[in-house]
Protein backbone atom coordinates (compact mmCIF):
# COMPACT_ATOMS: atom_id res chain seq x y z
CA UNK A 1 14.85 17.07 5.37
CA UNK A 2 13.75 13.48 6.33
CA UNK A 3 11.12 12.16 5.00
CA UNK A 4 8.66 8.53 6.81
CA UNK A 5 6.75 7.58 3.73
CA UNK A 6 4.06 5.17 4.66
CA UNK A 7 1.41 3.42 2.24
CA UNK A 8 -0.82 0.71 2.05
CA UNK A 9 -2.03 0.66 5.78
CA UNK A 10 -5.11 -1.35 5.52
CA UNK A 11 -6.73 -1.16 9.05
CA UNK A 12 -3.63 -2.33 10.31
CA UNK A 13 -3.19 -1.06 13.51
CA UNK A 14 -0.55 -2.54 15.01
CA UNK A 15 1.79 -2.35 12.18
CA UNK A 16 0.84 1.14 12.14
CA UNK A 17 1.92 1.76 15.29
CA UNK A 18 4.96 -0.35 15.24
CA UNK A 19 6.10 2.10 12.19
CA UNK A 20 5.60 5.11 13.95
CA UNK A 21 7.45 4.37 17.20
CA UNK A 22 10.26 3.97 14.64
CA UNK A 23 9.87 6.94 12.76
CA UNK A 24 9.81 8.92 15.91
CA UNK A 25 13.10 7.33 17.15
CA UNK A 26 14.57 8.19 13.34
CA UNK A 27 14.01 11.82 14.42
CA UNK A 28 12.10 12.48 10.92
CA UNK A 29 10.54 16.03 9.92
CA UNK A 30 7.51 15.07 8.17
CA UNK A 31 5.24 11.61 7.80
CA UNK A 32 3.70 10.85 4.91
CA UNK A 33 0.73 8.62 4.18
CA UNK A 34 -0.03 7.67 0.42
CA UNK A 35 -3.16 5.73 0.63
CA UNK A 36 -5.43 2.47 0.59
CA UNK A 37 -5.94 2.98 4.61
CA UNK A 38 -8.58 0.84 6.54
CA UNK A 39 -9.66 -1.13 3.58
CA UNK A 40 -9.51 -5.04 5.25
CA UNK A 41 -10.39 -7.31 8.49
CA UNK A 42 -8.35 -6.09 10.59
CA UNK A 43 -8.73 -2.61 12.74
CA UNK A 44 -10.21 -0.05 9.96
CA UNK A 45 -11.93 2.56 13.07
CA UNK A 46 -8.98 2.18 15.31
CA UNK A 47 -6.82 3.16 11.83
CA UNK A 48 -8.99 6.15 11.01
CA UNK A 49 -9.15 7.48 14.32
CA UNK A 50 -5.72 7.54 15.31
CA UNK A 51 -4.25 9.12 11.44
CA UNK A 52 -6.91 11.67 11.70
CA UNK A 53 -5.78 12.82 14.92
CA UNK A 54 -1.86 12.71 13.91
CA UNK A 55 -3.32 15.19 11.09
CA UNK A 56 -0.50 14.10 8.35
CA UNK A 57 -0.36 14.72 4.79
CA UNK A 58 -2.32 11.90 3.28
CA UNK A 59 -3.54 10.90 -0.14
CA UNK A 60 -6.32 8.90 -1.24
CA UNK A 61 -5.75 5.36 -2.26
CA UNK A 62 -7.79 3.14 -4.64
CA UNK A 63 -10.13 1.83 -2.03
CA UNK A 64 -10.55 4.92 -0.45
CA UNK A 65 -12.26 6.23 -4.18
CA UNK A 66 -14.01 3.25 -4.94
CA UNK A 67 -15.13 2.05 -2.43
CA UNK A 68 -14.87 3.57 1.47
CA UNK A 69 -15.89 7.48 0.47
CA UNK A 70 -18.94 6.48 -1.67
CA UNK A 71 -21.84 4.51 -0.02
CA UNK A 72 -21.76 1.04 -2.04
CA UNK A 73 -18.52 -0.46 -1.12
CA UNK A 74 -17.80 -3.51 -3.61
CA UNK A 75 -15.12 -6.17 -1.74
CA UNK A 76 -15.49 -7.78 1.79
CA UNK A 77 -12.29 -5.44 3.01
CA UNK A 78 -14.29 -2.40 1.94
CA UNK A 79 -17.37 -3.41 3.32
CA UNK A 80 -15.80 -4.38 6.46
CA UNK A 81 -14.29 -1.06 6.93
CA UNK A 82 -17.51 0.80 5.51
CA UNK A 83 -19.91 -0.55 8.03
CA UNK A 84 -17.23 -0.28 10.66
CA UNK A 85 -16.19 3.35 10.02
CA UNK A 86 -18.13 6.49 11.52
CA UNK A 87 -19.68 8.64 9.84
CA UNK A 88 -16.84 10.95 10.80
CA UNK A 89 -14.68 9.04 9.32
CA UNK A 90 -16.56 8.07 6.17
CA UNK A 91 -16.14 11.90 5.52
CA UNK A 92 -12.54 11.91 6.43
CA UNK A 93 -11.87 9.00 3.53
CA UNK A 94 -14.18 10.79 1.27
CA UNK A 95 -12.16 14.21 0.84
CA UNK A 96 -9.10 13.16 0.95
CA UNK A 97 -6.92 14.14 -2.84
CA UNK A 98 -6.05 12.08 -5.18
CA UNK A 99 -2.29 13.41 -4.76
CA UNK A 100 -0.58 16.36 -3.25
CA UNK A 101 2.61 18.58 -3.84
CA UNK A 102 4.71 19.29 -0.83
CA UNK A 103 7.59 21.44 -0.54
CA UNK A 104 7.07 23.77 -3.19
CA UNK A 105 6.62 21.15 -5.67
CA UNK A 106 9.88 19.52 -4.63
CA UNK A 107 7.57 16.33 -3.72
CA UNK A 108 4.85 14.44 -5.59
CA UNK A 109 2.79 12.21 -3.79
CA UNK A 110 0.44 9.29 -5.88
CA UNK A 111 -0.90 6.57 -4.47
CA UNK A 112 -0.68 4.73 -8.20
CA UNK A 113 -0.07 6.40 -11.34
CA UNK A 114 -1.37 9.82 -11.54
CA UNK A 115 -4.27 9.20 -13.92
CA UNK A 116 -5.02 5.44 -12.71
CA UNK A 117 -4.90 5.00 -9.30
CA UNK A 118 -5.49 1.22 -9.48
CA UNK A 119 -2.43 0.45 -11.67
CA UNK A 120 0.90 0.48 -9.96
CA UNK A 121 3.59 3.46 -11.73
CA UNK A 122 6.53 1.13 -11.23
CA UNK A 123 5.26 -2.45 -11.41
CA UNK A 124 3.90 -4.16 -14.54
CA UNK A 125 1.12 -6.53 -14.73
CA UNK A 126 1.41 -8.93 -17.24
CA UNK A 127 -0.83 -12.06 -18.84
CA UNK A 128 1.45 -14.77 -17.90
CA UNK A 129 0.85 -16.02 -14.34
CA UNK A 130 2.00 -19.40 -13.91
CA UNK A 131 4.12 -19.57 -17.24
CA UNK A 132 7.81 -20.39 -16.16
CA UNK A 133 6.84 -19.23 -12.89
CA UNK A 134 5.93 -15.87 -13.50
CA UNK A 135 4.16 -14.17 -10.57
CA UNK A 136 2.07 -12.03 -13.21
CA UNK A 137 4.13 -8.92 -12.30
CA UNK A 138 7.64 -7.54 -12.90
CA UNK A 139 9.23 -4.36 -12.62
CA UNK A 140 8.10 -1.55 -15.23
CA UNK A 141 10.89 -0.38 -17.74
CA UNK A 142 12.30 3.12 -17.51
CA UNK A 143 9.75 3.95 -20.82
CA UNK A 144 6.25 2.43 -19.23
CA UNK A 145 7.08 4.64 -15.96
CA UNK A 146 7.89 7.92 -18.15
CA UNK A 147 5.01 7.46 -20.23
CA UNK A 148 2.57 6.62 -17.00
CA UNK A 149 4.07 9.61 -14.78
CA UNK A 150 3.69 12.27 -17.21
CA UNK A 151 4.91 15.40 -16.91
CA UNK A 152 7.02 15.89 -13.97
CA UNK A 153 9.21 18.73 -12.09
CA UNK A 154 9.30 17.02 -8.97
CA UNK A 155 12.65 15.71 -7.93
CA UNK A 156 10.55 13.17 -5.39
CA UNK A 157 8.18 10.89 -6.61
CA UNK A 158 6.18 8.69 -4.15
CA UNK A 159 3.36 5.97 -4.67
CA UNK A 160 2.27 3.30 -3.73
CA UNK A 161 -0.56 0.30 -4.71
CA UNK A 162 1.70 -2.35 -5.87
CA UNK A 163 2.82 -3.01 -2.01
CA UNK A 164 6.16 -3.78 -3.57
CA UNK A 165 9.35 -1.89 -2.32
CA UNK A 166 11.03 -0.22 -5.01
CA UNK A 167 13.24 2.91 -5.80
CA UNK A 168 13.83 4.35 -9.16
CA UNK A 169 16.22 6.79 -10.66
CA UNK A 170 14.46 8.40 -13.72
CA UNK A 171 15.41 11.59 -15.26
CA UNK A 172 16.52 13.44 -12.52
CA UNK A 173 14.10 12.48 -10.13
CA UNK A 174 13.63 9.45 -7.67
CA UNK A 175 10.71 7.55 -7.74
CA UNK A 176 10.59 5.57 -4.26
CA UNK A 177 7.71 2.83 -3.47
CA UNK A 178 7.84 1.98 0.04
CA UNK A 179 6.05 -1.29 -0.02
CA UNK A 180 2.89 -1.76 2.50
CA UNK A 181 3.00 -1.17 6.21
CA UNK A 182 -0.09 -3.91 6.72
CA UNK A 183 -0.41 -6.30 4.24
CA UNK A 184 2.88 -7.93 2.62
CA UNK A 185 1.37 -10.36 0.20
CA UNK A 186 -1.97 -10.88 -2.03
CA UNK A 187 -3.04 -12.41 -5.05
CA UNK A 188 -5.17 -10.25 -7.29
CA UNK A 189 -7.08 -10.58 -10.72
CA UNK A 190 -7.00 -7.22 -12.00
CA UNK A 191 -6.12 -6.39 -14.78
CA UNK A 192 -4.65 -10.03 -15.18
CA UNK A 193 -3.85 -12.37 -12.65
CA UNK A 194 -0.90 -11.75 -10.48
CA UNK A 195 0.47 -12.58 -7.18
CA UNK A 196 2.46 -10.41 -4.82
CA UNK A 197 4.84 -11.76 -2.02
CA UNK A 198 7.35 -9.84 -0.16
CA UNK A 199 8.66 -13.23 1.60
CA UNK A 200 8.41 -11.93 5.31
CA UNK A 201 5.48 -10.61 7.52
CA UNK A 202 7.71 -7.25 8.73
CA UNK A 203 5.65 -3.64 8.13
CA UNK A 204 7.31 -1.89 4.64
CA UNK A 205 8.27 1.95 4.46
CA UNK A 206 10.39 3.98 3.54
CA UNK A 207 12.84 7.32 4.99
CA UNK A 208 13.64 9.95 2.10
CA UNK A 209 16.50 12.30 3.00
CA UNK A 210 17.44 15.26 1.19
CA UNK A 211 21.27 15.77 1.09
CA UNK A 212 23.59 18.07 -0.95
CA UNK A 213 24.07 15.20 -3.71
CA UNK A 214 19.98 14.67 -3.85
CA UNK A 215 17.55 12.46 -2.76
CA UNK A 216 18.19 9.00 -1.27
CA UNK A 217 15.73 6.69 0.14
CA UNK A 218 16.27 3.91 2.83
CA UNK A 219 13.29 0.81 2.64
CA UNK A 220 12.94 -0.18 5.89
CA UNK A 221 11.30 -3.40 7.71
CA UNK A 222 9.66 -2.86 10.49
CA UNK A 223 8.81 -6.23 13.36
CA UNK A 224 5.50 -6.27 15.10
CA UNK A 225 3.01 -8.52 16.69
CA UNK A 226 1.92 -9.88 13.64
CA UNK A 227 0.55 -13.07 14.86
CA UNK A 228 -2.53 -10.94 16.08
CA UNK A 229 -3.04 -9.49 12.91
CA UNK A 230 -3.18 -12.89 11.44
CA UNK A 231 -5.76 -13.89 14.31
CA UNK A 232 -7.83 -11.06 13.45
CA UNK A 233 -8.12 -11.65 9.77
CA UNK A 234 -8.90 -15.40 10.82
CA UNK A 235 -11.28 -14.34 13.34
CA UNK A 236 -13.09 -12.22 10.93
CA UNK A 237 -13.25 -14.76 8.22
CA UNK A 238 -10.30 -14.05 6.06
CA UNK A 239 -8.32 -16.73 6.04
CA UNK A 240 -6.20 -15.62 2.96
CA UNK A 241 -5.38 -12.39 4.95
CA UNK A 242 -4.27 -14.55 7.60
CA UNK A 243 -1.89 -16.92 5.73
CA UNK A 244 -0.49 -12.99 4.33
CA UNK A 245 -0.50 -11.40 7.23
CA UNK A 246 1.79 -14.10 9.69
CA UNK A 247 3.89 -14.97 6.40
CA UNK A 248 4.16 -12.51 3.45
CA UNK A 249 3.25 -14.80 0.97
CA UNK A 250 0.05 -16.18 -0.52
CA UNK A 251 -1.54 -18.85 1.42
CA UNK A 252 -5.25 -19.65 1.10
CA UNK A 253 -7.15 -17.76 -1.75
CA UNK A 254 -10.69 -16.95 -3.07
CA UNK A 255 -9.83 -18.57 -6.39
CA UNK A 256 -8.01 -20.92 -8.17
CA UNK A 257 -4.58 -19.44 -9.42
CA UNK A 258 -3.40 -20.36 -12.86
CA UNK A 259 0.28 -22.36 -12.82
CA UNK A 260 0.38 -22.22 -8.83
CA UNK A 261 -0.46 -24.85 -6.11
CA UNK A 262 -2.44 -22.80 -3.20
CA UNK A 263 -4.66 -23.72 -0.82
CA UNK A 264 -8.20 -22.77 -1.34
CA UNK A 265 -10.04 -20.28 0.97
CA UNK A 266 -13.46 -19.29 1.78
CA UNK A 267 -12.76 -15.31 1.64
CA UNK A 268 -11.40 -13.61 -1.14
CA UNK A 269 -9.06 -10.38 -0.60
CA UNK A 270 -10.01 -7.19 -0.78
């Protein structure tokens, strides 16, 4: 059984598609989509039109439950992608689960950690941005992602949030974070300061295979035209996006950063 795990999409159409002309020439069985979907300046209608009609198994993401299912969306991303959705779609976003079993319980999808859906399961943000160069975020021990996961027969773990590529072996199960198909790099200020870079504009996801010794996972990079998406954030007032989008690093931000020389921006993210 192969497995295209996919998070992290954020109205980012042609990354999107750029992803799933690969999947289809991997020959996978199943697509998986774990969240945080339109929520941006880029293409949030285009997004929601063309996942609902592929019809996969899909998860709700943070922005999905905070902001893009509920009628007072908070950030300019959500508000974007609120006033640009249909009402359709609005409905779509709004019952969507919080997290799904597949294959008999085999698979466990989250978008973050199963109670918190706006805290990564296999990052950890921490108080120190700036100090020594910290980026604010490392990876979480083996104990913080036991004690954040729970309970747990599944032998395949996936989330997403962090949009940082990861893969874990924890107990007998793998834990597998494909990184973000359409947006590799923000700064953030929840719950501390941090800053995210994956050092390269490419799409991030993932192929899980299951084979007689177990699961393995590949993390895959992905090329598109990512000079539009950059354009389209720009055109649409993000410049921070933009700088994110044709890079994967942080550019231009809404704020000042503690420790780190950035450029300042007129738009905060999402």
């Amino acid at each position: 059984m192969r497995v295209a795990v996919l998070s992290d999409i954020h109205g980012n159409l042609p990354a999107l598609e750029a992803v799933i002309d690969e999947a289809g020439r991997e020959r996978v069985d199943l697509v998986v989509n774990l969240g945080d979907i339109v929520s941006g300046p880029l293409w949030p209608r285009e997004t929601a039109e063309r996942l609902m009609r592929l019809g996969w198994p899909t998860i709700a993401g943070n922005h999905e439950r905070q902001a893009l299912a509920l009628d007072r969306p908070r950030g300019f991303g959500d508000r974007f992608a609120y006033n640009s959705a249909t009402p359709e779609q609005r409905a779509w976003l709004a019952a969507l689960p919080k997290a799904l079993e597949l294959d008999g319980g085999a698979i466990r999808l989250v978008h973050g950690q199963p109670v918190i859906d706006d805290e990564p399961l296999l990052e950890t943000v921490t108080p120190d941005l700036g100090v020594h160069g910290s980026r604010g975020i490392r990876a979480a021990t083996p104990g913080e992602v036991r004690e954040r996961l729970g309970p747990n027969e599944a032998a395949l773990v996936l989330c997403g949030h962090s949009h940082v590529p990861r893969v874990l072996a924890l107990d007998g199960a793998l834990l597998v974070n494909p990184g973000s198909v359409g947006l590799p790099a923000y700064d953030h200020d929840q719950p501390h300061d941090h800053v995210v870079e994956c050092g390269s504009p490419h799409a991030r996801w993932a192929i899980v295979e299951r084979t007689p010794r177990g699961w393995q996972a590949q993390l895959r990079l992905t090329a598109y035209d990512w000079a539009a998406a950059a354009a389209r954030a720009e055109a649409n007032g993000c410049g921070d996006w933009a700088d994110a989008l044709a890079t994967g690093r942080v550019g231009r931000t809404g704020r000042p950063l503690p420790g780190l020389s950035l450029r300042a921006s007129r738009a905060a993210p999402a």
